[in-house]
Protein backbone atom coordinates (compact mmCIF):
# COMPACT_ATOMS: atom_id res chain seq x y z
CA UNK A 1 -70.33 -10.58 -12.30
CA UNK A 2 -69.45 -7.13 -13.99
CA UNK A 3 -68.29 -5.85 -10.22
CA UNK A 4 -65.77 -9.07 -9.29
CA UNK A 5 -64.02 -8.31 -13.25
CA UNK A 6 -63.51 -4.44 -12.29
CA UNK A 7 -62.71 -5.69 -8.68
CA UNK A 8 -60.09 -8.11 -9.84
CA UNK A 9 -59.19 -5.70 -12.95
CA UNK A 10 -57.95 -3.01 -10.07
CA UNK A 11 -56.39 -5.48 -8.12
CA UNK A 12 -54.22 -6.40 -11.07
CA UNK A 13 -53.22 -2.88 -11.65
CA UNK A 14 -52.86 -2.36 -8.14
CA UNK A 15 -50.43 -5.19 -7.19
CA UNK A 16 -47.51 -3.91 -9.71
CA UNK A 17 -48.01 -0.09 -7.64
CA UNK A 18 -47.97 -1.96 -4.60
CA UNK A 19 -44.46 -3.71 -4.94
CA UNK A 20 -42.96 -0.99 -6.48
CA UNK A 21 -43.73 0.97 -3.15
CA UNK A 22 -42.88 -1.89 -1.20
CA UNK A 23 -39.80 -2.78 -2.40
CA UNK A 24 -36.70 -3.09 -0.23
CA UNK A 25 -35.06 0.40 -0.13
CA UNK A 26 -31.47 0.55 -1.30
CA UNK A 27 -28.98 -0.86 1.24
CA UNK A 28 -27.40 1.82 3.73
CA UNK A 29 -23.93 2.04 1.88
CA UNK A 30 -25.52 3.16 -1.29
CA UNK A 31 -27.83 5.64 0.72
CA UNK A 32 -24.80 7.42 2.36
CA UNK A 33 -23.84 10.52 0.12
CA UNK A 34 -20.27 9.59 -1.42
CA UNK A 35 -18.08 12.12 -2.06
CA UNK A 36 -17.23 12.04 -5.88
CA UNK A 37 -13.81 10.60 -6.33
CA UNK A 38 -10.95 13.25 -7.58
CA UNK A 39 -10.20 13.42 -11.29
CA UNK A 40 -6.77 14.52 -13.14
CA UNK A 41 -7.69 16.59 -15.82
CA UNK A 42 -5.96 16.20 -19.12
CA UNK A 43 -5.11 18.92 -21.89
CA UNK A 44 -8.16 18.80 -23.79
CA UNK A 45 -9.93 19.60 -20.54
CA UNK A 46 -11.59 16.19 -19.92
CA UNK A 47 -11.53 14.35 -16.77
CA UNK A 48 -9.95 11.12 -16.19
CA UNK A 49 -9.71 8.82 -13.33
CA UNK A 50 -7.34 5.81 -13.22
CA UNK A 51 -5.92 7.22 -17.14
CA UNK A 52 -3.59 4.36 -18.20
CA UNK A 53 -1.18 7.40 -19.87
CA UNK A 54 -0.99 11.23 -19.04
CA UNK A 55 0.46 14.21 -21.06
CA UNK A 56 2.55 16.23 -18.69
CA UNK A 57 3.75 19.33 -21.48
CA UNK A 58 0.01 19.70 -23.01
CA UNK A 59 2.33 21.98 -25.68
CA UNK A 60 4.57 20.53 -27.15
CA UNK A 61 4.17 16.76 -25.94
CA UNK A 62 7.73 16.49 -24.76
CA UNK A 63 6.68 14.85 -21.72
CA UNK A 64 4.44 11.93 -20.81
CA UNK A 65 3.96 9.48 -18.11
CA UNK A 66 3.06 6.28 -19.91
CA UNK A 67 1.95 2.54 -18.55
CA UNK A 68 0.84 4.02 -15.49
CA UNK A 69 -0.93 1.31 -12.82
CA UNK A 70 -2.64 2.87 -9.91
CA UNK A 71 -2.25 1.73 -6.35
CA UNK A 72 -4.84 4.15 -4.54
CA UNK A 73 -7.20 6.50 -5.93
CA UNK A 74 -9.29 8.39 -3.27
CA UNK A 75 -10.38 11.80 -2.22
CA UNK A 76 -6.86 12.38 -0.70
CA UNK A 77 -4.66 11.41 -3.42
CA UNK A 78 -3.33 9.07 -5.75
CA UNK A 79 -0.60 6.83 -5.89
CA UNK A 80 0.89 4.64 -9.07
CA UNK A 81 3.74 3.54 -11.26
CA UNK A 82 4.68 4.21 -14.68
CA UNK A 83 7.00 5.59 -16.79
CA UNK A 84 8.48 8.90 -17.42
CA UNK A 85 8.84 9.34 -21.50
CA UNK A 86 11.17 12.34 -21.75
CA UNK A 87 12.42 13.88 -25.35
CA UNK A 88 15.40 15.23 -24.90
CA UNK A 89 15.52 17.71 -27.41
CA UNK A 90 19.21 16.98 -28.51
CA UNK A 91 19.63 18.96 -31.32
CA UNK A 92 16.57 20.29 -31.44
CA UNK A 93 12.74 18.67 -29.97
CA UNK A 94 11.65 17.73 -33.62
CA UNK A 95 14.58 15.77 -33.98
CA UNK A 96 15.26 14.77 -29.84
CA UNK A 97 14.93 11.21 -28.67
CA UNK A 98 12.48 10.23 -26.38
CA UNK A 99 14.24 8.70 -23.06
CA UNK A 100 12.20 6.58 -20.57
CA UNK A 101 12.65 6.70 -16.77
CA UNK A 102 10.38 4.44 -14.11
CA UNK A 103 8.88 6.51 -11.83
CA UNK A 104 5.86 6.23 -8.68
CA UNK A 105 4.03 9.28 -9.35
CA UNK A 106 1.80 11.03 -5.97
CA UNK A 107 -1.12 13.57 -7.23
CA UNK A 108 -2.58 15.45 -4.57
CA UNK A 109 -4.00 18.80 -3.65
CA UNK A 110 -7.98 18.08 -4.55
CA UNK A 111 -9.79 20.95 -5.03
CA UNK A 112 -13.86 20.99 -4.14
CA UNK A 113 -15.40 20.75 -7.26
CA UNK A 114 -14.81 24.30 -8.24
CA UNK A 115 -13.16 24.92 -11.81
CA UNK A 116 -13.34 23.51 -16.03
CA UNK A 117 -15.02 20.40 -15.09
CA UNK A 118 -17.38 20.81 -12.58
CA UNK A 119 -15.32 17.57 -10.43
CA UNK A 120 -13.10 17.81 -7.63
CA UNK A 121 -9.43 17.36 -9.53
CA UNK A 122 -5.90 16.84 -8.22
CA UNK A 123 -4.15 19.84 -8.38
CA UNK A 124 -0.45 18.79 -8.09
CA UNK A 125 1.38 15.81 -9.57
CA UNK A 126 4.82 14.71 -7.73
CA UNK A 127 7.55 12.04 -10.00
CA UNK A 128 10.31 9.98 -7.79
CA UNK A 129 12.54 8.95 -10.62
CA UNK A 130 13.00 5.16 -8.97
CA UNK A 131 15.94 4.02 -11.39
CA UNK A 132 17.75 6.65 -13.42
CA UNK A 133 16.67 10.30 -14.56
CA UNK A 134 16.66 13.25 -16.86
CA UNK A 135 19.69 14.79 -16.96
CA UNK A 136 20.13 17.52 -14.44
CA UNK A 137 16.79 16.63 -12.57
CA UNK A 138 16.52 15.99 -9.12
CA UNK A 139 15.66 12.65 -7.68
CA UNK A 140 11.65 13.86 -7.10
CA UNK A 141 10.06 16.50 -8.97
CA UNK A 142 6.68 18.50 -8.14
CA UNK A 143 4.56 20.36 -10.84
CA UNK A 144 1.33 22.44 -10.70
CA UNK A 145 -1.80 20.44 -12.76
CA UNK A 146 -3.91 22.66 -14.30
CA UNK A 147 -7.56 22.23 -13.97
């Protein structure tokens, strides 16, 4: 009697083990490697993907792309629509008005990971004013993205 309790008293402990090492393994799309998807760093150095709103002048805060809605976001680049919220510093920045201009906005340039957050990040962002701009700017404007 004492042997078929410690038989079935392994089997019970044994059948747990068992399925764990039998399960299914994970399905072949979340075996392949994925390249991490590109992030656009922000001022404070964090990494965002998708952000909803992005500081363009980190120093003074003069200029921000606002109610942005992504199309595409891949390892490639990124393509959305927002707004362009421009002060424009008439007297003076303190007292300027802020001026809003719809734009699609195109980051590319990923870099490979190397850099403040460890993450591949876009390194350029490019603004086609789509009705109205700034004054004196041209219809599509590039500018370096620090990362």
């Amino acid at each position: 009697m004492r042997a078929a309790v410690t038989l079935c008293a392994a089997a019970a402990l044994a059948a747990p083990l068992g399925t764990a090492f039998a399960a299914p393994s994970a399905s072949p799309a979340a075996r392949t490697q994925q390249t991490p998807q590109p992030v656009l760093v922000d001022c404070s150095g964090q990494p965002q993907v998708r952000p909803g709103s992005y500081l363009l002048a980190c120093g003074d805060g003069n200029s921000r792309l606002v109610s942005l809605h992504w199309l595409s976001w891949d390892s490639t680049g990124a393509v959305g629509r927002g707004t362009h919220a421009v002060n424009d510093c008439d007297p003076y920045c303190a007292a300027g008005a802020f001026h809003s201009y719809p734009v699609t906005v195109r980051l590319d340039r990923s870099t490979g990971g190397e850099g403040g957050t460890g993450a591949p990040h876009f390194t350029r962002v490019t603004l086609t004013y789509t009705d109205g701009r700034p004054d004196g700017s041209a219809r599509t404007v590039t500018y370096p993205l620090a990362g």
